[in-house]
C-alpha atoms as a PDB file:
ATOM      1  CA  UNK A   1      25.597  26.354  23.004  1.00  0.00           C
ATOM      2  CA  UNK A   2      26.004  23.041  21.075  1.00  0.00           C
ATOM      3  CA  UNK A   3      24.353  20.984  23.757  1.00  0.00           C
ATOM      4  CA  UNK A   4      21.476  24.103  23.832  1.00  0.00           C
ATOM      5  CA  UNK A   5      20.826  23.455  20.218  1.00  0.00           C
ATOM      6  CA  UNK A   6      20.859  19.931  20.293  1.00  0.00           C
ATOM      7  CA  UNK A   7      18.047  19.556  23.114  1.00  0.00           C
ATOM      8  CA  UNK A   8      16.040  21.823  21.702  1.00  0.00           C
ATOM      9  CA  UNK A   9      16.310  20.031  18.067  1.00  0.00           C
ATOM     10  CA  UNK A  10      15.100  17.370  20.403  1.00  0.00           C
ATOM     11  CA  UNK A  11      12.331  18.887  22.371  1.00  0.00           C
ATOM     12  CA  UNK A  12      11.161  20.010  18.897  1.00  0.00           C
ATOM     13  CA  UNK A  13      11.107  16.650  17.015  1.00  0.00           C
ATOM     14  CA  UNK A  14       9.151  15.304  20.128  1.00  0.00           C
ATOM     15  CA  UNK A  15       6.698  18.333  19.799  1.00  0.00           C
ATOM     16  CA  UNK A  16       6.202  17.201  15.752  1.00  0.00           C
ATOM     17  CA  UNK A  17       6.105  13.611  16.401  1.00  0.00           C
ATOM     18  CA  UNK A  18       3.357  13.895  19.156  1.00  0.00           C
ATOM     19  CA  UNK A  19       1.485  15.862  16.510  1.00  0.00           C
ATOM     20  CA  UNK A  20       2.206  13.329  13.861  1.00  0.00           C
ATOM     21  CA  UNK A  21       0.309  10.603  16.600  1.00  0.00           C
ATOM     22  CA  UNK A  22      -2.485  12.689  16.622  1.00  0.00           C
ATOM     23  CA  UNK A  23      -3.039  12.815  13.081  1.00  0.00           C
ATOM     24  CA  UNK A  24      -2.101   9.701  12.307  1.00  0.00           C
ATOM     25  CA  UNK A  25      -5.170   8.447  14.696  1.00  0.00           C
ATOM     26  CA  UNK A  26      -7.106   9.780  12.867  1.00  0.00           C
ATOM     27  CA  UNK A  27      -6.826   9.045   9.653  1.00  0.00           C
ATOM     28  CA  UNK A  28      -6.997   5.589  11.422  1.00  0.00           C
ATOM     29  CA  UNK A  29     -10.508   6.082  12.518  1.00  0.00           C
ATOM     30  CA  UNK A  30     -11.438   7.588   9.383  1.00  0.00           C
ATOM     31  CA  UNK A  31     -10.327   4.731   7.418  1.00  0.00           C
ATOM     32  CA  UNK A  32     -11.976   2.365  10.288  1.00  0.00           C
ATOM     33  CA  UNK A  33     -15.256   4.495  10.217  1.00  0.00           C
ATOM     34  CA  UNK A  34     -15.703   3.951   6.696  1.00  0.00           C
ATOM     35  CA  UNK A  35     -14.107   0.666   6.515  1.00  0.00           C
ATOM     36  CA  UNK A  36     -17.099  -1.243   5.102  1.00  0.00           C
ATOM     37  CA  UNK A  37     -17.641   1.427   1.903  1.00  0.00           C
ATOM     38  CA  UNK A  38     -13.738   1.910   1.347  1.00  0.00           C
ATOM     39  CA  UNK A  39     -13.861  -2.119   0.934  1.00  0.00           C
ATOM     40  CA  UNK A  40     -16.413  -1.877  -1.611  1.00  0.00           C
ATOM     41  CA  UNK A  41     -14.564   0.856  -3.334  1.00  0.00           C
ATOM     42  CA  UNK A  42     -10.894  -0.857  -3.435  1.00  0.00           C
ATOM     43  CA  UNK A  43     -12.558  -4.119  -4.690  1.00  0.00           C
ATOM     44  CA  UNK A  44     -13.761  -2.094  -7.575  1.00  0.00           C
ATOM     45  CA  UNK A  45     -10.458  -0.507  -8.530  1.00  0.00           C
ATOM     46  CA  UNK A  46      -8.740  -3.829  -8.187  1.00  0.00           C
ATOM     47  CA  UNK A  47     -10.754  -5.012 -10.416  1.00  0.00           C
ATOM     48  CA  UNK A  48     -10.165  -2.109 -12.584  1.00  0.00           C
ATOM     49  CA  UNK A  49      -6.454  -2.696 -12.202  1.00  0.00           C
ATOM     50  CA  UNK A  50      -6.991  -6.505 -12.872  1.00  0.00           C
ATOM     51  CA  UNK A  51      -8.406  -6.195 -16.181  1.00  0.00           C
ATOM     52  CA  UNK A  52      -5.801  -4.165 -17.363  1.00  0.00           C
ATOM     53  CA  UNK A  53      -2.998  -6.391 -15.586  1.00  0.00           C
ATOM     54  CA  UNK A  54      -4.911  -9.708 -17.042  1.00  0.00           C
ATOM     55  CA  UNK A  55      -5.060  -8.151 -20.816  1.00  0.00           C
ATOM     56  CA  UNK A  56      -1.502  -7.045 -20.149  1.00  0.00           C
ATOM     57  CA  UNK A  57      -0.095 -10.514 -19.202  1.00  0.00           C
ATOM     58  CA  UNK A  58      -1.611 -12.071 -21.538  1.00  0.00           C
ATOM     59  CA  UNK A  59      -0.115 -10.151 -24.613  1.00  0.00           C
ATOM     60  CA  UNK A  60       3.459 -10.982 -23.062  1.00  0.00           C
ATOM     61  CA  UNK A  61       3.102 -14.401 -21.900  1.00  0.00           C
ATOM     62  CA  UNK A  62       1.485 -18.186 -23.177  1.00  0.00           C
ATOM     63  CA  UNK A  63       1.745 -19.468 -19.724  1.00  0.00           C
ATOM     64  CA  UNK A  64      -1.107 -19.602 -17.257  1.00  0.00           C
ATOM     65  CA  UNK A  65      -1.068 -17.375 -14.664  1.00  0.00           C
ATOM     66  CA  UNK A  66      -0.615 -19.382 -11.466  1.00  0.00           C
ATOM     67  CA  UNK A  67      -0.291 -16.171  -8.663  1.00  0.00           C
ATOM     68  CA  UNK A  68      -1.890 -12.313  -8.228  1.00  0.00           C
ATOM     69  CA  UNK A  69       0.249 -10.547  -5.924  1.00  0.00           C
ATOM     70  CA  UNK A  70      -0.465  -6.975  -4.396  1.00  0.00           C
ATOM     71  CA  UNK A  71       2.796  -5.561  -3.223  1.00  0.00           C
ATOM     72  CA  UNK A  72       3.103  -3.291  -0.819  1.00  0.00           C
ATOM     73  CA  UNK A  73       6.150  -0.536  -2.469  1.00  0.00           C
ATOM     74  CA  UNK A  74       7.478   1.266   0.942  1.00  0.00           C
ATOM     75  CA  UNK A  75      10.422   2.680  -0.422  1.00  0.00           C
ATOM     76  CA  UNK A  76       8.459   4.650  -3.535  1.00  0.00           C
ATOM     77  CA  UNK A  77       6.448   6.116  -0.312  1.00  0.00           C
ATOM     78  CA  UNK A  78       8.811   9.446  -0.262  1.00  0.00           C
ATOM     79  CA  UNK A  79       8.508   9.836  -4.728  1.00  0.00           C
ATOM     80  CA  UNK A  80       4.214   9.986  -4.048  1.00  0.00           C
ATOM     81  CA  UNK A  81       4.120   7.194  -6.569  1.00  0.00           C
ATOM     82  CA  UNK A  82       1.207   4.729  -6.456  1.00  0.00           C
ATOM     83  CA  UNK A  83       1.913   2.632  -2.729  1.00  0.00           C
ATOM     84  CA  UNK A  84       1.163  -0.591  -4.386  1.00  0.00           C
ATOM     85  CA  UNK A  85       1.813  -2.742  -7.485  1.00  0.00           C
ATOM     86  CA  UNK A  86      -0.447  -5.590  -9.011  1.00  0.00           C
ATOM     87  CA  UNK A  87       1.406  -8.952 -10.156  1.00  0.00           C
ATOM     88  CA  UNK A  88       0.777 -11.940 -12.123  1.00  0.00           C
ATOM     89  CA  UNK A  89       3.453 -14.735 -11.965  1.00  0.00           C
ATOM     90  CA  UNK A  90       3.201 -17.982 -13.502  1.00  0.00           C
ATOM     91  CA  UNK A  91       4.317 -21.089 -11.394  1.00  0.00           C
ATOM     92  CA  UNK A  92       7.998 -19.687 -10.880  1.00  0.00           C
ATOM     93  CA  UNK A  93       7.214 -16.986  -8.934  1.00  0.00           C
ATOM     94  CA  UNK A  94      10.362 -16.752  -7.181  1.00  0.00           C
ATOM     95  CA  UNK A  95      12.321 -17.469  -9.596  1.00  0.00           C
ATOM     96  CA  UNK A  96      11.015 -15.654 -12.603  1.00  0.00           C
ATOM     97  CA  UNK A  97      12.426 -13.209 -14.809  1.00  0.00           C
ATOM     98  CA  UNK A  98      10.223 -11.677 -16.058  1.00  0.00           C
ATOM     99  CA  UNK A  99       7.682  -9.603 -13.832  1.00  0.00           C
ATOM    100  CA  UNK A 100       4.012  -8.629 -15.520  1.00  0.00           C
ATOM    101  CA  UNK A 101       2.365  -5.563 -13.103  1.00  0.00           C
ATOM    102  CA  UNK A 102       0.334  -2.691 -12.849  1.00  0.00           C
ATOM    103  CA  UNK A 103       0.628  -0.180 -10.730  1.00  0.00           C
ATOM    104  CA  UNK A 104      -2.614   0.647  -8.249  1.00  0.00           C
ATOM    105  CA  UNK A 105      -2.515   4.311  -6.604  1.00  0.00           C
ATOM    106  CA  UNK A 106      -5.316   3.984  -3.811  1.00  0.00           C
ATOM    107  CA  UNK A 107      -5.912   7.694  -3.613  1.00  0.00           C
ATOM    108  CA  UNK A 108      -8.220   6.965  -0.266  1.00  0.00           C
ATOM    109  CA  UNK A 109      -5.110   5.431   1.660  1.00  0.00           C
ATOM    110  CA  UNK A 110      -2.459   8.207   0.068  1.00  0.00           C
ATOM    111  CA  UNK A 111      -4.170  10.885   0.163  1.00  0.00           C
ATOM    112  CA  UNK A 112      -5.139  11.718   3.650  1.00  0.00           C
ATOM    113  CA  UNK A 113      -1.412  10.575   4.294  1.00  0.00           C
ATOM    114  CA  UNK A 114       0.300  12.902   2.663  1.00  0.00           C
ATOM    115  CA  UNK A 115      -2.223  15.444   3.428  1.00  0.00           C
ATOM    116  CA  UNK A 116      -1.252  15.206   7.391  1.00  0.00           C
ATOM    117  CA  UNK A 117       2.558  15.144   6.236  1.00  0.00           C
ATOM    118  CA  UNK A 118       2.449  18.419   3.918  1.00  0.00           C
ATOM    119  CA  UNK A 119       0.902  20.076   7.164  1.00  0.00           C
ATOM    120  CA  UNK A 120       4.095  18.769   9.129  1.00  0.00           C
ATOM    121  CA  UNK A 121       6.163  19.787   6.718  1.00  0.00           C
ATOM    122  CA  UNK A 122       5.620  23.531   7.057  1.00  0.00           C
ATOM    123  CA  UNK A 123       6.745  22.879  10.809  1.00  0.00           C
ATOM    124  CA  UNK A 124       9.617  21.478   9.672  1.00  0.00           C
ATOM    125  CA  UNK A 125      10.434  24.247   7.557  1.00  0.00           C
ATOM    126  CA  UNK A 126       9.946  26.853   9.878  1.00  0.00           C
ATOM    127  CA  UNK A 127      12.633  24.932  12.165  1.00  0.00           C
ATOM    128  CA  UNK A 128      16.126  25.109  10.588  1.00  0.00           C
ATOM    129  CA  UNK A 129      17.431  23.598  13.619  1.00  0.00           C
ATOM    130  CA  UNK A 130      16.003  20.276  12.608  1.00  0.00           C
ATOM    131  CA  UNK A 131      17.385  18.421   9.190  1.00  0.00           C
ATOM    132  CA  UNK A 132      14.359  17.840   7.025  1.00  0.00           C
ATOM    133  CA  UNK A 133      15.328  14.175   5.672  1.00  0.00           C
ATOM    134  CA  UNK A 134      13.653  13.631   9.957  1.00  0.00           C
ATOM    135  CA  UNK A 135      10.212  13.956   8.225  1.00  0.00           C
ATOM    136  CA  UNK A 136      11.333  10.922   6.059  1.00  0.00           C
ATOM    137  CA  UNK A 137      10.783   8.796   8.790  1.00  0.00           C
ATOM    138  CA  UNK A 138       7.762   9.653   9.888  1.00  0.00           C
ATOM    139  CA  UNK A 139       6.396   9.365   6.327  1.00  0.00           C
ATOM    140  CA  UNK A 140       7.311   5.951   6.452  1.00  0.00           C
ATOM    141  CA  UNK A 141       6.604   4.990  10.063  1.00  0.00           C
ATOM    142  CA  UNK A 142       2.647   6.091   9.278  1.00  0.00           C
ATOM    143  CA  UNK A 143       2.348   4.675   5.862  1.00  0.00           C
ATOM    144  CA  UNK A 144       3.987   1.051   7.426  1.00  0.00           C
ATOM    145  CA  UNK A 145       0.885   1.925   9.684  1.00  0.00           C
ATOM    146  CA  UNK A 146      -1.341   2.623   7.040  1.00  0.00           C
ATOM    147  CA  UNK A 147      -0.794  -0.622   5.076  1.00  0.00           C
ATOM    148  CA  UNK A 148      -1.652  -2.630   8.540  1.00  0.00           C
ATOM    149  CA  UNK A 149      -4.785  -0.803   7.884  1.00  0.00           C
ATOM    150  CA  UNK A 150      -5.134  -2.332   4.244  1.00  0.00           C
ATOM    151  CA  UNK A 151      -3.359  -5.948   5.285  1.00  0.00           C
ATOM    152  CA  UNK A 152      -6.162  -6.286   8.131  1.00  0.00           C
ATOM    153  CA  UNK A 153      -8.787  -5.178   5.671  1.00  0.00           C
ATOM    154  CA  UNK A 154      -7.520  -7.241   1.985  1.00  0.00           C
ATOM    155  CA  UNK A 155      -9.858 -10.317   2.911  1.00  0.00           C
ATOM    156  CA  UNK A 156     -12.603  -8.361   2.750  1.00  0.00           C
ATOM    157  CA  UNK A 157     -11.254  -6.252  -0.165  1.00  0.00           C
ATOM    158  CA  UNK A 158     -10.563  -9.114  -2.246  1.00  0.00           C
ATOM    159  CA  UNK A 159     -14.418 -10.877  -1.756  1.00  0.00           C
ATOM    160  CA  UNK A 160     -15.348  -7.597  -3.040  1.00  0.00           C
ATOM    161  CA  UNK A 161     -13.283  -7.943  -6.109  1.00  0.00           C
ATOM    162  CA  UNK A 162     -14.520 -11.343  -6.629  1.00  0.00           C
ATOM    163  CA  UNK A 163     -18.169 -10.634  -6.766  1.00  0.00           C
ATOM    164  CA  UNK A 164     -17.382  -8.437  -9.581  1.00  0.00           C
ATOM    165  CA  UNK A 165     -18.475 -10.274 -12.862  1.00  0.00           C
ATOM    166  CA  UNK A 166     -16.375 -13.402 -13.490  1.00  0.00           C
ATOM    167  CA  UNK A 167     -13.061 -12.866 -11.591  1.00  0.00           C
ATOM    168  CA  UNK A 168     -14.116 -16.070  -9.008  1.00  0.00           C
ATOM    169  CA  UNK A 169     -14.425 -18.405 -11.801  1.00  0.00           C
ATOM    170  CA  UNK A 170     -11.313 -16.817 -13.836  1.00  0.00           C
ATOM    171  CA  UNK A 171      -9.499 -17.342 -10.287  1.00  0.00           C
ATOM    172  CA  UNK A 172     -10.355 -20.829  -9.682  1.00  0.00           C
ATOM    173  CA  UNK A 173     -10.211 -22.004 -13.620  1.00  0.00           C
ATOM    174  CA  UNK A 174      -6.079 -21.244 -13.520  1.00  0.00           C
ATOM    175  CA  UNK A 175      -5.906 -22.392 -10.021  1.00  0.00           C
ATOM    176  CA  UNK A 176      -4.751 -19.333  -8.571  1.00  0.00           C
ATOM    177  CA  UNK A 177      -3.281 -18.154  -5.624  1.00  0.00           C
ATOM    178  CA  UNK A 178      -3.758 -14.477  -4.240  1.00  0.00           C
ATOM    179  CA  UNK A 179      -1.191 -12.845  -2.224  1.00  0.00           C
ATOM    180  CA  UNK A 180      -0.776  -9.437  -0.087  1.00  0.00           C
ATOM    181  CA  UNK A 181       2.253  -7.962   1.300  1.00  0.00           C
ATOM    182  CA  UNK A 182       5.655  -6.273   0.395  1.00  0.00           C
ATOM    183  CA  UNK A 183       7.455  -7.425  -2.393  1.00  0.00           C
ATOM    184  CA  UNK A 184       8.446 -11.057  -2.455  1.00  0.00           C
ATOM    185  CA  UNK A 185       8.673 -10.652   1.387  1.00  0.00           C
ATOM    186  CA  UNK A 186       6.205 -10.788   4.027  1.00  0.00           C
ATOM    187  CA  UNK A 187       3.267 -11.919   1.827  1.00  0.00           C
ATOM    188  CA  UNK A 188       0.466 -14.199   2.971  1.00  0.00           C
ATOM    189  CA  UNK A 189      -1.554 -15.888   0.728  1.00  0.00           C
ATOM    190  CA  UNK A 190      -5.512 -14.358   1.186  1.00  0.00           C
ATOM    191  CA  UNK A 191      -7.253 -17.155  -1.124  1.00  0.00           C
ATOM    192  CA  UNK A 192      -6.658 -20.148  -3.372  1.00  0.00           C
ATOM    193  CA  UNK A 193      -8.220 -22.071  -5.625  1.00  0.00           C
ATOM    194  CA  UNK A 194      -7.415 -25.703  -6.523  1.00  0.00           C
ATOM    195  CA  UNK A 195      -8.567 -26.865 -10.665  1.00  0.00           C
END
C-alpha cells in the first residue's frame, strides 16, 4: 500500500509539473511577444525607482555613488514581495556596511507568475497525497526562469532608462557602474562610465 501511494504521489507530481511546463511557456512567449513595449515600460519604472533611490542615498550618505545594482531576491519569491531590489554603493561595494535600496515590484514579470502558480495550487490542494511545500519548488524553478527572461532583456531595459531625462549624464558624471543579477553574486556589469 505504501509503495501504491508513493507512485502515485509520483505519477501525480509529474502530471502537475508537465502542466507547470506548459504554462510556464507561455508566459515566456508572452513576455517575448511583447518584449519591445515591456522594455519601454521597465525603463520607466526604473527610473521611477531611481529617483526615489537617488533622493534616498543622498539624505544618508556624502559619498558619491560609484555602483547601481538591481538584485535579483529569489528567496523573497515564496512571501510575493517585490522580486527585485535597487542599490547604490559607493566605491566599497563589497565591503560596505551600510546598504542604500529600494525595492522594485515589476508587476508584469510577477504577476502572470503567480497567476499560473495559484491555478496549480488548487491541484495541489485537491491532492493530500502530495506535501504542498512540492509547489515551492516549482515557484522557484519558473521565477529562476523568469529572471533569465529579464537578465537577457536588462541591456535593453537599462538604454530605456537612460533616455529618460538626465540619468546618462548623472551616470557618467559619478562614473558609475550598473550591475544586474542576484545579490552580490552572479552580477554582470550592463554599462559603465569612466569621468
Amino acid at each position: 500500500m505504501e509503495k501504491f501511494m508513493e507512485e502515485k504521489k509520483i505519477e501525480i507530481l509529474k502530471e502537475i509539473k508537465s502542466e507547470a511546463d506548459t504554462r510556464f511557456e507561455e508566459v515566456l512567449g508572452y513576455l517575448e511577444e511583447d518584449s519591445a513595449e515591456l522594455e519601454s515600460i521597465l525603463g520607466k519604472a526604473l527610473t521611477v525607482q531611481m529617483e526615489e533611490l537617488r533622493d534616498h542615498y543622498y539624505s544618508l550618505e556624502n559619498s558619491t555613488p560609484c555602483h547601481m545594482v538591481i538584485s535579483y531576491l529569489r528567496t523573497a519569491l515564496l512571501d510575493r514581495h517585490p522580486l527585485y531590489s535597487v542599490a547604490m554603493y559607493d566605491e566599497d561595494f563589497y565591503f560596505s556596511r551600510r546598504e542604500c535600496l529600494v525595492m522594485w515590484d515589476i508587476p508584469e514579470i510577477s504577476e502572470p507568475l503567480y497567476k499560473a502558480v495559484d491555478e496549480l495550487a488548487v491541484k495541489f490542494e485537491k491532492q493530500s497525497k502530495v506535501e504542498s511545500y512540492y509547489l515551492d519548488e516549482i515557484v522557484h524553478t519558473y521565477g529562476d526562469g523568469l529572471h533569465g527572461w529579464f537578465m537577457n532583456h536588462i541591456p535593453q531595459i537599462i538604454r530605456n532608462h537612460l533616455m529618460e531625462y538626465n540619468w546618462r549624464e548623472f551616470y557618467s558624471s559619478n562614473g558609475m557602474c550598473i550591475w544586474a543579477g542576484e545579490y552580490r553574486h552572479q552580477i554582470k556589469r550592463i554599462f559603465k562610465w569612466g569621468k
